[in-house]
PDB file of N, CA and C in Angstrom:
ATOM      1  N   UNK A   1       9.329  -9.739   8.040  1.00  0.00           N
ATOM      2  CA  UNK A   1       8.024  -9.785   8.650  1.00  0.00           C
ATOM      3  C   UNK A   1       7.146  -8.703   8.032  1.00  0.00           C
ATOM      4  N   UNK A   2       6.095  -9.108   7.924  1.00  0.00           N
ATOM      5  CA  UNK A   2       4.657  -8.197   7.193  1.00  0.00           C
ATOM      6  C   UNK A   2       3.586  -8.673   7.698  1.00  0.00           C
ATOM      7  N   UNK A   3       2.878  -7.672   8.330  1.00  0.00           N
ATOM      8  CA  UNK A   3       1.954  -8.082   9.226  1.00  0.00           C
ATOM      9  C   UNK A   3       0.766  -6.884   8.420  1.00  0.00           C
ATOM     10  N   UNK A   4      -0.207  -7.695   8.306  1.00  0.00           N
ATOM     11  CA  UNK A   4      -1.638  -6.682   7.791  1.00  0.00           C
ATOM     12  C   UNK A   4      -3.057  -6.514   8.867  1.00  0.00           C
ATOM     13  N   UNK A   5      -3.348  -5.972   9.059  1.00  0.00           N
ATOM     14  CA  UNK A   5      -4.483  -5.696  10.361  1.00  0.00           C
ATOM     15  C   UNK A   5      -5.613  -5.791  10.035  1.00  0.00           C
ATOM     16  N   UNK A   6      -6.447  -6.529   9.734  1.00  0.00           N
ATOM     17  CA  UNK A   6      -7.500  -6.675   9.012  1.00  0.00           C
ATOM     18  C   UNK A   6      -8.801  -5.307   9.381  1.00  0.00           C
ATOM     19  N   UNK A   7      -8.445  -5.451  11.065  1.00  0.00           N
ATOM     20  CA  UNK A   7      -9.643  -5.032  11.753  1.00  0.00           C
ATOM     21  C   UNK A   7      -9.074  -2.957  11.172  1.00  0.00           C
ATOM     22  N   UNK A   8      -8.091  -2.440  11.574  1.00  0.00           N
ATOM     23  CA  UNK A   8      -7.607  -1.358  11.300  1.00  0.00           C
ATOM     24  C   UNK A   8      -6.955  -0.984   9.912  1.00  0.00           C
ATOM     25  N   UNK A   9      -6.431  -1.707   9.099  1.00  0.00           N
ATOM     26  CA  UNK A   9      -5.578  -1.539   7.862  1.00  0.00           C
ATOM     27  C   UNK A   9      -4.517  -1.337   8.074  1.00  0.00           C
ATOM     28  N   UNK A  10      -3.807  -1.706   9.513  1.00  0.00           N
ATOM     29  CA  UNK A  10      -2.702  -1.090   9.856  1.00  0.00           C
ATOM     30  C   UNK A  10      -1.552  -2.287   9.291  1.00  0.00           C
ATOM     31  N   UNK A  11      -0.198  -2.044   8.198  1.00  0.00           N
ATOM     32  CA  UNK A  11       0.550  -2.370   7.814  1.00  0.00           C
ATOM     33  C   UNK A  11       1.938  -2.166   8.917  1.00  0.00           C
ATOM     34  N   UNK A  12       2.057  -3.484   9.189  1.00  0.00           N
ATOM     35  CA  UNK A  12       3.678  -3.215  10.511  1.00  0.00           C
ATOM     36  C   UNK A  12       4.652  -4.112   9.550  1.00  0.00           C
ATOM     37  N   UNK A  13       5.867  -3.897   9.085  1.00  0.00           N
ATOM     38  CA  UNK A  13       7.001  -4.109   8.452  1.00  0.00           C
ATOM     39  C   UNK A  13       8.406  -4.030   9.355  1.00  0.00           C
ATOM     40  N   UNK A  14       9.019  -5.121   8.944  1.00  0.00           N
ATOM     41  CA  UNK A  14      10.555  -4.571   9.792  1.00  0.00           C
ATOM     42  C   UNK A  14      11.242  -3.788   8.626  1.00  0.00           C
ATOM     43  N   UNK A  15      12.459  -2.999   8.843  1.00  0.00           N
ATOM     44  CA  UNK A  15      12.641  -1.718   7.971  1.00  0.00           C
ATOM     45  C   UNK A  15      13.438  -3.225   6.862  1.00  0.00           C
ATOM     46  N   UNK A  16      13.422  -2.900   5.837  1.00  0.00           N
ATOM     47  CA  UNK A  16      14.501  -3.215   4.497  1.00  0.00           C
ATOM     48  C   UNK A  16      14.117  -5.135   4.178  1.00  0.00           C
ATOM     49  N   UNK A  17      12.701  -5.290   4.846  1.00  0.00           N
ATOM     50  CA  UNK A  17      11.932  -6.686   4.808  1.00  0.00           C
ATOM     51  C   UNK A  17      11.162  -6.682   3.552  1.00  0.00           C
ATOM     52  N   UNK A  18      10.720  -8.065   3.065  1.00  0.00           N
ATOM     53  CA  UNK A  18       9.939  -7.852   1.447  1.00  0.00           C
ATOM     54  C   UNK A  18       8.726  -8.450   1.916  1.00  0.00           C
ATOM     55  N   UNK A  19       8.274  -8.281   1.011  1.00  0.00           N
ATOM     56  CA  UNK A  19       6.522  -9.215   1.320  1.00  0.00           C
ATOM     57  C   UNK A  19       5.774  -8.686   0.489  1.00  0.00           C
ATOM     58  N   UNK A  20       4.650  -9.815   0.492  1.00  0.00           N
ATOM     59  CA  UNK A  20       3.302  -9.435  -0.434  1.00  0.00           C
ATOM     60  C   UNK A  20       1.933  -9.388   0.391  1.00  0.00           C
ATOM     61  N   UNK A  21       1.079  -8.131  -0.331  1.00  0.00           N
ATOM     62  CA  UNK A  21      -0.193  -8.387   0.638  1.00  0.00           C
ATOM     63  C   UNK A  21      -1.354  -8.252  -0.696  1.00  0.00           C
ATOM     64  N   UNK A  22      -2.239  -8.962  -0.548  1.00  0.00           N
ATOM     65  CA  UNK A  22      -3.680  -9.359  -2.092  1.00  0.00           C
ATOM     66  C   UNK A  22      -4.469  -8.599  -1.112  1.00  0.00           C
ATOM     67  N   UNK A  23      -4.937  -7.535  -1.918  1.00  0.00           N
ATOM     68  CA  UNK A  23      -6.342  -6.750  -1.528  1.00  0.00           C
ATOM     69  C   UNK A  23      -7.301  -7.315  -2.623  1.00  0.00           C
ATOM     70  N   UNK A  24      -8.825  -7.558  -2.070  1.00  0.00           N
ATOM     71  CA  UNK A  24     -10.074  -7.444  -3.192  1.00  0.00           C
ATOM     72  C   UNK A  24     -10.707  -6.623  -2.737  1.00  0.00           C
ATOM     73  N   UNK A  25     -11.317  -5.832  -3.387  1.00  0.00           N
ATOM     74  CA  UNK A  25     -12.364  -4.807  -3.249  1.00  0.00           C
ATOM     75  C   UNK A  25     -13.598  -5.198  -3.162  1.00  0.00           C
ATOM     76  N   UNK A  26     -14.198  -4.653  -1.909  1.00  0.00           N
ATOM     77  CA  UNK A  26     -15.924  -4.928  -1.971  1.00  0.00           C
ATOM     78  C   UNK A  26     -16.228  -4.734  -3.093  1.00  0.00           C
ATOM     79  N   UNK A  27     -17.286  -5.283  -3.797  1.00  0.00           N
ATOM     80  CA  UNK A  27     -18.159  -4.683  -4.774  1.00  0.00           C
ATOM     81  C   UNK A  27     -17.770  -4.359  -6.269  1.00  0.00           C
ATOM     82  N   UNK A  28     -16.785  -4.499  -6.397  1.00  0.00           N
ATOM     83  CA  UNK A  28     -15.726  -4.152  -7.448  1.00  0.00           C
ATOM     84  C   UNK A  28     -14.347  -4.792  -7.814  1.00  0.00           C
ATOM     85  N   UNK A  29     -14.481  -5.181  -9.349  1.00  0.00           N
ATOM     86  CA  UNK A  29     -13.331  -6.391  -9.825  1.00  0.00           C
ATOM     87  C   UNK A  29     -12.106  -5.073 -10.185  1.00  0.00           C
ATOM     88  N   UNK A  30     -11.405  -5.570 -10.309  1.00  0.00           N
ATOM     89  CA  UNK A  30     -10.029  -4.648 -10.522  1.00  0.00           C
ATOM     90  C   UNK A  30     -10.215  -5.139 -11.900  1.00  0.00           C
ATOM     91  N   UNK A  31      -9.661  -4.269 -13.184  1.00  0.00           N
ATOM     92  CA  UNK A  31      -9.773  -4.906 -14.485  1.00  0.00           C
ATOM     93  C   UNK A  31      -9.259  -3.878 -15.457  1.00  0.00           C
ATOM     94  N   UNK A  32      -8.763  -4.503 -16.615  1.00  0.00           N
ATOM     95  CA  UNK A  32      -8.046  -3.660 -17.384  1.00  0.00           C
ATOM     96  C   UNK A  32      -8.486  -2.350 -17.453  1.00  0.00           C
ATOM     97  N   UNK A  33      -7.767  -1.404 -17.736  1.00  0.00           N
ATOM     98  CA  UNK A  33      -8.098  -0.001 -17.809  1.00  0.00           C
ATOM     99  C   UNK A  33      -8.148   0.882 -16.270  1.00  0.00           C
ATOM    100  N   UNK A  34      -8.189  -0.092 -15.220  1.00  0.00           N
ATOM    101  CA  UNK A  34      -7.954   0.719 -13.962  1.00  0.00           C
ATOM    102  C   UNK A  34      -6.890   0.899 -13.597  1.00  0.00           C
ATOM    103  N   UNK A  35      -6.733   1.935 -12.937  1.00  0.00           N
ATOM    104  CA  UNK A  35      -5.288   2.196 -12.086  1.00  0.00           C
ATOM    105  C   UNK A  35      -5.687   2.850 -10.798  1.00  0.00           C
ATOM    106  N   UNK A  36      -4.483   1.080  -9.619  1.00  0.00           N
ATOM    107  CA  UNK A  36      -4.077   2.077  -8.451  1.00  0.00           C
ATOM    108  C   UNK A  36      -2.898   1.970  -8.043  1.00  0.00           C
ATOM    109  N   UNK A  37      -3.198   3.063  -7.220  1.00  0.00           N
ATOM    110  CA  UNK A  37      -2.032   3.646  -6.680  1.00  0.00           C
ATOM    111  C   UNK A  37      -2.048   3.340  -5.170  1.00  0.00           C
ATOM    112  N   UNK A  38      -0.436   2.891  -4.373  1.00  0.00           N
ATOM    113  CA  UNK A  38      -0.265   2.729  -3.390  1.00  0.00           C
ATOM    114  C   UNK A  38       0.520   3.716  -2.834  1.00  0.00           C
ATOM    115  N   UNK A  39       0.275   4.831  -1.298  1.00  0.00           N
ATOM    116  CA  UNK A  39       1.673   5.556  -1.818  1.00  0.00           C
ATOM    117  C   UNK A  39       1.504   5.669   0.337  1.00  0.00           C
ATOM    118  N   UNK A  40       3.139   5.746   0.486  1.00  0.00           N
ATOM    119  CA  UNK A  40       3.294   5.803   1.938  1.00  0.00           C
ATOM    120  C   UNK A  40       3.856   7.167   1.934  1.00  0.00           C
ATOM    121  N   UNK A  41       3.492   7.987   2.929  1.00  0.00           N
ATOM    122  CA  UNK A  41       3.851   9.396   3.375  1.00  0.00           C
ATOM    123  C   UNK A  41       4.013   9.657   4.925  1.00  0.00           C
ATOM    124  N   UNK A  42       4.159  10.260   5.173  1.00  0.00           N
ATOM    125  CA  UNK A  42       4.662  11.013   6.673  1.00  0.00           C
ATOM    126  C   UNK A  42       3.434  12.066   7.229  1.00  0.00           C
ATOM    127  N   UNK A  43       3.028  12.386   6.124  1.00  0.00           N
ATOM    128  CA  UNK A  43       1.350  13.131   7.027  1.00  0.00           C
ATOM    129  C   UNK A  43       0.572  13.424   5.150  1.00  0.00           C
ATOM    130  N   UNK A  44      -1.012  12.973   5.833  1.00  0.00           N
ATOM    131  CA  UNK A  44      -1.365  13.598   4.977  1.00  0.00           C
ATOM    132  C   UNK A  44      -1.187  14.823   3.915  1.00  0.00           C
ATOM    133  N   UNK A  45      -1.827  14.523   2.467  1.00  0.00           N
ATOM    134  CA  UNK A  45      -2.072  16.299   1.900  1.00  0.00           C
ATOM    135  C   UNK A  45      -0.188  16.447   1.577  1.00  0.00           C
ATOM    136  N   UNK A  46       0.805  15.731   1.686  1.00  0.00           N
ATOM    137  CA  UNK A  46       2.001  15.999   0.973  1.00  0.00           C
ATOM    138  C   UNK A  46       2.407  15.924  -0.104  1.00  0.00           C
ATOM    139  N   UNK A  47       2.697  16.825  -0.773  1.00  0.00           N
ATOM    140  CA  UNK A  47       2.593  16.328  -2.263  1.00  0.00           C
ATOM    141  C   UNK A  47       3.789  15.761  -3.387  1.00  0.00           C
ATOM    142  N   UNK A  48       5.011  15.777  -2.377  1.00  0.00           N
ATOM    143  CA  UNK A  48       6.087  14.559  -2.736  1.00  0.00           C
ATOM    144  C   UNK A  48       5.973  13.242  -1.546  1.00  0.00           C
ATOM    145  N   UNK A  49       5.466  11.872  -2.299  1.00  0.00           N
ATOM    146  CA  UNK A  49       5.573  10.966  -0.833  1.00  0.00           C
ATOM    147  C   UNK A  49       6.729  10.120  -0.850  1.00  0.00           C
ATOM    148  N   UNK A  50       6.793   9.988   0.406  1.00  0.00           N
ATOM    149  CA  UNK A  50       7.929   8.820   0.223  1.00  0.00           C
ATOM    150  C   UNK A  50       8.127   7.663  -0.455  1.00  0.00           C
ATOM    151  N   UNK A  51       7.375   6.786  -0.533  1.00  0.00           N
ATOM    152  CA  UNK A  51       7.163   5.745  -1.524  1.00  0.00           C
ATOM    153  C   UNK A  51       5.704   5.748  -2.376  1.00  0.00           C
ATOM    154  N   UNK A  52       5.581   5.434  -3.262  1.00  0.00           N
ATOM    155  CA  UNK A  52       4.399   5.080  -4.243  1.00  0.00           C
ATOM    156  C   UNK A  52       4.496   4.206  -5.526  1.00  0.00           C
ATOM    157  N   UNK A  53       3.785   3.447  -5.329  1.00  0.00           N
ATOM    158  CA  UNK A  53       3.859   1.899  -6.471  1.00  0.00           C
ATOM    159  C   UNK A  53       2.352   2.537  -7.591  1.00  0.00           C
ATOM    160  N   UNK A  54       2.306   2.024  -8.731  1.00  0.00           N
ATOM    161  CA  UNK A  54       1.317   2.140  -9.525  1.00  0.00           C
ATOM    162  C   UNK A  54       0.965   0.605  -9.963  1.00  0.00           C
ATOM    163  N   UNK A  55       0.023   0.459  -9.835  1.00  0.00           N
ATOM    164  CA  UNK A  55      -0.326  -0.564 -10.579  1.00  0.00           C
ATOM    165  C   UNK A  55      -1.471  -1.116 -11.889  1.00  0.00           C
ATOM    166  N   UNK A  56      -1.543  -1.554 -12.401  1.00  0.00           N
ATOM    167  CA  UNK A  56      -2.540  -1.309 -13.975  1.00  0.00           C
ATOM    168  C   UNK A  56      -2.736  -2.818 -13.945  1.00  0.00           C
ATOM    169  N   UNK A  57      -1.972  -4.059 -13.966  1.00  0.00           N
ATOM    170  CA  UNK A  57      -2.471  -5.426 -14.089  1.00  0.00           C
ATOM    171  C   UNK A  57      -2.500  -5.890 -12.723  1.00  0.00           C
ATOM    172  N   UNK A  58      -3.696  -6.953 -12.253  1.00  0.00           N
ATOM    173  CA  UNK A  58      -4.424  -7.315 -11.156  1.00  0.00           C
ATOM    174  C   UNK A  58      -4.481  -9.052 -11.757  1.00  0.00           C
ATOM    175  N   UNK A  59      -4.365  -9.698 -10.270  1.00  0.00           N
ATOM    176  CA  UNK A  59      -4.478 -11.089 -10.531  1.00  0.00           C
ATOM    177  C   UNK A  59      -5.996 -11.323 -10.024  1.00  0.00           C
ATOM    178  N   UNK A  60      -6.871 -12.283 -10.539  1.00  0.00           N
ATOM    179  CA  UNK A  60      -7.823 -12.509 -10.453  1.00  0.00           C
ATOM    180  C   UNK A  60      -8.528 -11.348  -9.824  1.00  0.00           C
ATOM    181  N   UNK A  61      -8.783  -9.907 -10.641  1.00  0.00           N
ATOM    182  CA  UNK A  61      -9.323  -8.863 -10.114  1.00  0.00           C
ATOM    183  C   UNK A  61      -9.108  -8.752  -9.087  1.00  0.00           C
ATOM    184  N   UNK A  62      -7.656  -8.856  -8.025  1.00  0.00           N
ATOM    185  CA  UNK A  62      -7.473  -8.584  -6.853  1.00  0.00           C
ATOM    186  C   UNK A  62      -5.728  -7.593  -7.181  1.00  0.00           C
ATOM    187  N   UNK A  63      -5.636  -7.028  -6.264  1.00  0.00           N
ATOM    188  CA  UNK A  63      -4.104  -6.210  -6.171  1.00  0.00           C
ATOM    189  C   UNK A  63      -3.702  -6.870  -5.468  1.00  0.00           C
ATOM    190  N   UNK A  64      -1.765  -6.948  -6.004  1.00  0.00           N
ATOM    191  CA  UNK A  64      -0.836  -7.571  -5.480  1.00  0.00           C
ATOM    192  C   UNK A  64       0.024  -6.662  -5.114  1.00  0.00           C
ATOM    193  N   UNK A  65       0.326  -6.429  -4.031  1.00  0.00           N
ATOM    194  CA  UNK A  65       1.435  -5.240  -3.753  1.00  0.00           C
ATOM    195  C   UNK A  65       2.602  -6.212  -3.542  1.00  0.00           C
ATOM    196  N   UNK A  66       3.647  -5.951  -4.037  1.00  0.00           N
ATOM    197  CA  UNK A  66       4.758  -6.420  -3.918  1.00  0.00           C
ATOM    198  C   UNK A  66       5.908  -5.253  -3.325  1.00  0.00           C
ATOM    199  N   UNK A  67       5.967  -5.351  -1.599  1.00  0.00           N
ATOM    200  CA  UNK A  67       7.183  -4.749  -1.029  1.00  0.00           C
ATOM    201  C   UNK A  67       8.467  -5.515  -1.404  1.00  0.00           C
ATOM    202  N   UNK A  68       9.451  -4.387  -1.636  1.00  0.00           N
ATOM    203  CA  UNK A  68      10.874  -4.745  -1.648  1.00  0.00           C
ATOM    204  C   UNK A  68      11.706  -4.014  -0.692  1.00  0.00           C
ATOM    205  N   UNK A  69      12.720  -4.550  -0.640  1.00  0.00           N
ATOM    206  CA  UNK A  69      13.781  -3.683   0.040  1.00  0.00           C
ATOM    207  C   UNK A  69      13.816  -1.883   0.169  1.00  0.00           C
ATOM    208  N   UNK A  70      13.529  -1.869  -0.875  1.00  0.00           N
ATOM    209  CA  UNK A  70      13.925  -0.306  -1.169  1.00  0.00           C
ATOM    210  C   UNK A  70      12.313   0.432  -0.470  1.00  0.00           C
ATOM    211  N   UNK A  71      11.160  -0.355  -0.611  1.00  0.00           N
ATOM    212  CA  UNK A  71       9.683   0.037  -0.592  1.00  0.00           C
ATOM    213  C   UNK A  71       9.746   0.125   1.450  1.00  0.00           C
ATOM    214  N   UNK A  72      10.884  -0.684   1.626  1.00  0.00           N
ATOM    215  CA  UNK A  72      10.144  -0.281   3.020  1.00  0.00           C
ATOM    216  C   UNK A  72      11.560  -0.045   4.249  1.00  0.00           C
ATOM    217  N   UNK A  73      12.256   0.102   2.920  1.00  0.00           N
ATOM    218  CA  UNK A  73      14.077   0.421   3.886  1.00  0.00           C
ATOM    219  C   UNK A  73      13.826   2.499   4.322  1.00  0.00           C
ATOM    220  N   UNK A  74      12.461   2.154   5.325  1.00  0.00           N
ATOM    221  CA  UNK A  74      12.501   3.748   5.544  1.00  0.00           C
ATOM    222  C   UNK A  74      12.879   3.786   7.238  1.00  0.00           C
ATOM    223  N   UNK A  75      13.087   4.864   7.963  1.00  0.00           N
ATOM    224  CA  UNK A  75      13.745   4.736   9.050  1.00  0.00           C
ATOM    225  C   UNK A  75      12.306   4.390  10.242  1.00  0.00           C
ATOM    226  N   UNK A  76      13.041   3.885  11.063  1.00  0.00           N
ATOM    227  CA  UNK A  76      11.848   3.106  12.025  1.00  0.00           C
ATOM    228  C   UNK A  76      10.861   3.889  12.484  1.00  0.00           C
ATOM    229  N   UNK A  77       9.322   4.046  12.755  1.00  0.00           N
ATOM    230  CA  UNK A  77       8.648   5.156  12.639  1.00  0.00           C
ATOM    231  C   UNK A  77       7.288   4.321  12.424  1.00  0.00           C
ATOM    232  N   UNK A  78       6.131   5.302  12.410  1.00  0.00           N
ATOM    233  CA  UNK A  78       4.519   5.494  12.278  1.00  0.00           C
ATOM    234  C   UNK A  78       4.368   6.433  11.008  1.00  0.00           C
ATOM    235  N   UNK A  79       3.773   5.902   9.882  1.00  0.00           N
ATOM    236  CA  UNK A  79       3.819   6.780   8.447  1.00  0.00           C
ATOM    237  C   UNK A  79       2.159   6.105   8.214  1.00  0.00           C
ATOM    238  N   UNK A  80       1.580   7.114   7.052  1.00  0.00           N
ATOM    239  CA  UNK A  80       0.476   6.722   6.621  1.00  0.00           C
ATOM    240  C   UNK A  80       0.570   6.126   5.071  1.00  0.00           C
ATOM    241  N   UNK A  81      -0.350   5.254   5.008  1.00  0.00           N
ATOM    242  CA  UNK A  81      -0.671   5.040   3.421  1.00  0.00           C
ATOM    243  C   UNK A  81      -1.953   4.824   2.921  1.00  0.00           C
ATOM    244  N   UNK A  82      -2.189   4.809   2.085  1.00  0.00           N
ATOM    245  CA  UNK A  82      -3.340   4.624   1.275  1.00  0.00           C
ATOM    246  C   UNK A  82      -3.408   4.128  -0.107  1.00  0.00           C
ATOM    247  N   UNK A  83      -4.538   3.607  -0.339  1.00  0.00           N
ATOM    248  CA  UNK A  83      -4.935   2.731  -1.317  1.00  0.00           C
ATOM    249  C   UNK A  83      -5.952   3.748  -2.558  1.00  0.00           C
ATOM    250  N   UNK A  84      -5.653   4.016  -3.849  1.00  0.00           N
ATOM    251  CA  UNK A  84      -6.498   4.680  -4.609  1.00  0.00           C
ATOM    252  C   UNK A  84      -6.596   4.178  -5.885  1.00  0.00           C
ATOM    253  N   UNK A  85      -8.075   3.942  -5.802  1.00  0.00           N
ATOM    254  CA  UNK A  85      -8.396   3.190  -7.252  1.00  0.00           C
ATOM    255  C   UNK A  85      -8.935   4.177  -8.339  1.00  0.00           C
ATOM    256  N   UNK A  86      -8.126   4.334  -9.597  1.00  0.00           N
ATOM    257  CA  UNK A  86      -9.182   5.390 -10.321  1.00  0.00           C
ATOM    258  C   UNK A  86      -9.610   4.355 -11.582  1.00  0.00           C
ATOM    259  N   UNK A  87     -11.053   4.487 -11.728  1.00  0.00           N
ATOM    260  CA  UNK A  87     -11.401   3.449 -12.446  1.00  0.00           C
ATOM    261  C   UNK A  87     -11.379   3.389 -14.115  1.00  0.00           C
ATOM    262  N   UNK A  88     -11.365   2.624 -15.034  1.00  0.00           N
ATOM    263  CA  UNK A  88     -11.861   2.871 -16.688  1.00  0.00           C
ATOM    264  C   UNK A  88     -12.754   4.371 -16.601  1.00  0.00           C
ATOM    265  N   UNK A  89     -13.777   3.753 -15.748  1.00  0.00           N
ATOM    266  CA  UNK A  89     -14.782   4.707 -16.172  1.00  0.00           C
ATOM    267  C   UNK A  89     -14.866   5.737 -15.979  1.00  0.00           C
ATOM    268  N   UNK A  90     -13.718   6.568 -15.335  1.00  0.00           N
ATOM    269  CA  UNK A  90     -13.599   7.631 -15.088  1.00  0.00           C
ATOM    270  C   UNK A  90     -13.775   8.279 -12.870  1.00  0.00           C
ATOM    271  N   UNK A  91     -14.305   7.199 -12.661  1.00  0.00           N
ATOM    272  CA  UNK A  91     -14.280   7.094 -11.068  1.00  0.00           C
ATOM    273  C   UNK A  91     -12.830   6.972 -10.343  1.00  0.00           C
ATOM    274  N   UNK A  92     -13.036   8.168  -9.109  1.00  0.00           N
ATOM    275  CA  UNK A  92     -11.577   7.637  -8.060  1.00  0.00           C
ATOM    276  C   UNK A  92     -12.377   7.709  -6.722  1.00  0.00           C
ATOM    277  N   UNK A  93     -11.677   6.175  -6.246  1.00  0.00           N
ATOM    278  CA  UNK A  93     -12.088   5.869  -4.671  1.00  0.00           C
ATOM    279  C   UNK A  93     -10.671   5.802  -4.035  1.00  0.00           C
ATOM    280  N   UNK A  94     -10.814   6.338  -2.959  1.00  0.00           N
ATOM    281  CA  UNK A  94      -9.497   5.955  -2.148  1.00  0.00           C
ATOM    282  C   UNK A  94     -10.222   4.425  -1.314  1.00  0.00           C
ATOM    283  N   UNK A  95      -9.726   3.841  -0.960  1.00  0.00           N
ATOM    284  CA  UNK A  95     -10.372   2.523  -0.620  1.00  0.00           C
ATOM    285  C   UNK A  95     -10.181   2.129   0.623  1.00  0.00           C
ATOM    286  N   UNK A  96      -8.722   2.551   0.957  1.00  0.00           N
ATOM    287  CA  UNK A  96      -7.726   2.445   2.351  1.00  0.00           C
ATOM    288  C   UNK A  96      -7.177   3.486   2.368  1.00  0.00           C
ATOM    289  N   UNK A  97      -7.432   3.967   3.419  1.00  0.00           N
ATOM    290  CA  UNK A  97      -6.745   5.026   4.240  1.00  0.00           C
ATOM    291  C   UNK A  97      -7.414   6.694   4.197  1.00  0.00           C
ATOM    292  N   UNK A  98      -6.578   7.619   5.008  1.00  0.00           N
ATOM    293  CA  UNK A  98      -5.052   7.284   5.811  1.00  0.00           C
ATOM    294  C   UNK A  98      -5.028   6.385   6.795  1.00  0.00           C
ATOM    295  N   UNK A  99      -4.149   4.970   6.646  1.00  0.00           N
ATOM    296  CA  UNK A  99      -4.186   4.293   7.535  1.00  0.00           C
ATOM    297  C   UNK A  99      -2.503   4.008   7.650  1.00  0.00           C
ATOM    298  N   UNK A 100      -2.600   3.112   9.150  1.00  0.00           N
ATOM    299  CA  UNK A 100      -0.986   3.416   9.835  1.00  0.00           C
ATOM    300  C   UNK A 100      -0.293   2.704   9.176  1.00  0.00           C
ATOM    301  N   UNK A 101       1.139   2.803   8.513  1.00  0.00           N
ATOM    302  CA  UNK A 101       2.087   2.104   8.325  1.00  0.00           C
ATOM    303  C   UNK A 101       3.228   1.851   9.298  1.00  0.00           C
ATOM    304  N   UNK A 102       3.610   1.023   9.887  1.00  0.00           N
ATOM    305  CA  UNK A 102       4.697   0.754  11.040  1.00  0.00           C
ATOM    306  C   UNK A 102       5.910   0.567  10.493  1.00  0.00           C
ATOM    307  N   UNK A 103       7.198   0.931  10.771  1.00  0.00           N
ATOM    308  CA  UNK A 103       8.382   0.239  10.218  1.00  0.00           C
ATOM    309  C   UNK A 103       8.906   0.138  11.436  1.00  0.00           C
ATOM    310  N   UNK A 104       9.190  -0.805  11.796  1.00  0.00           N
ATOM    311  CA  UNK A 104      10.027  -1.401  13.005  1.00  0.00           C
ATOM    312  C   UNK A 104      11.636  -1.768  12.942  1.00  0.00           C
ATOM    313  N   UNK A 105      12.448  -1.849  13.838  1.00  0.00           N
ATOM    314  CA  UNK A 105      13.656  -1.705  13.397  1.00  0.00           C
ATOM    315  C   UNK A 105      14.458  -3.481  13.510  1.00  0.00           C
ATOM    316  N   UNK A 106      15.031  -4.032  12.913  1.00  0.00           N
ATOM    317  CA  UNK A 106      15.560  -5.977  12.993  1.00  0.00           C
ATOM    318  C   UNK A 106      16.265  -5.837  13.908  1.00  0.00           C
ATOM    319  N   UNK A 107      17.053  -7.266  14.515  1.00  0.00           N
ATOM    320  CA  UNK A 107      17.769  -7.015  14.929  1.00  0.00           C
ATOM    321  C   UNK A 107      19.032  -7.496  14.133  1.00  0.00           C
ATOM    322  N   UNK A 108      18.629  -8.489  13.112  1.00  0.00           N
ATOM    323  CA  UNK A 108      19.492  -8.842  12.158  1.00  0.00           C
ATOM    324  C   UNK A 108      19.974  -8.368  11.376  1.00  0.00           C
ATOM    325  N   UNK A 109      20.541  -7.419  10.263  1.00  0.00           N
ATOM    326  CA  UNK A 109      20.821  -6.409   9.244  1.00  0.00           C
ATOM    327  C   UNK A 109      22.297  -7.057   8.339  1.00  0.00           C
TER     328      UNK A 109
END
């Protein structure tokens, strides 16, 4: 299960579940030469995080985050993440966040 919150940005996951979520950016195509970064932490301002994906190729100028096992096998809990685009041109927007990440616990394993 992967649940995305449109209204909050809030990401709820069961722990060690996969899924995909497509972000587009207001106003702005994702396109060669950009890079973002996805990264989940435990409190702001930390400067080792728990998980972080990079990404450089975008499908139809949109991001594909692809969770795996390992991206969200963290222990059951309220964590933050965020979304940061740094552009060709030399621009960085954070886009999302700090917003809530949920990991909930299965009952299946």
């Amino acid at each position: 299960m992967l649940i995305f919150d449109n209204e909050s940005n809030k990401i709820t996951v069961i722990a060690k579940d996969t899924g995909d979520l497509l972000f587009a950016i207001d106003n702005y195509n994702l396109d060669t030469g950009d890079t973002v970064t996805f990264t989940i932490n435990s409190a702001v301002e930390l400067e080792t995080p728990l998980k972080q994906k990079v990404y450089t190729e975008f499908t139809d100028h949109q991001l594909l985050i692809h969770l795996t096992q390992e991206d969200t096998n963290l222990p059951v809990g309220t964590y933050l993440y965020d979304i940061q685009v740094d552009t060709a041109d030399g621009r960085t927007d954070t886009v999302i966040g700090p917003a809530k990440f949920q990991v909930k616990g299965g009952v299946t394993y």
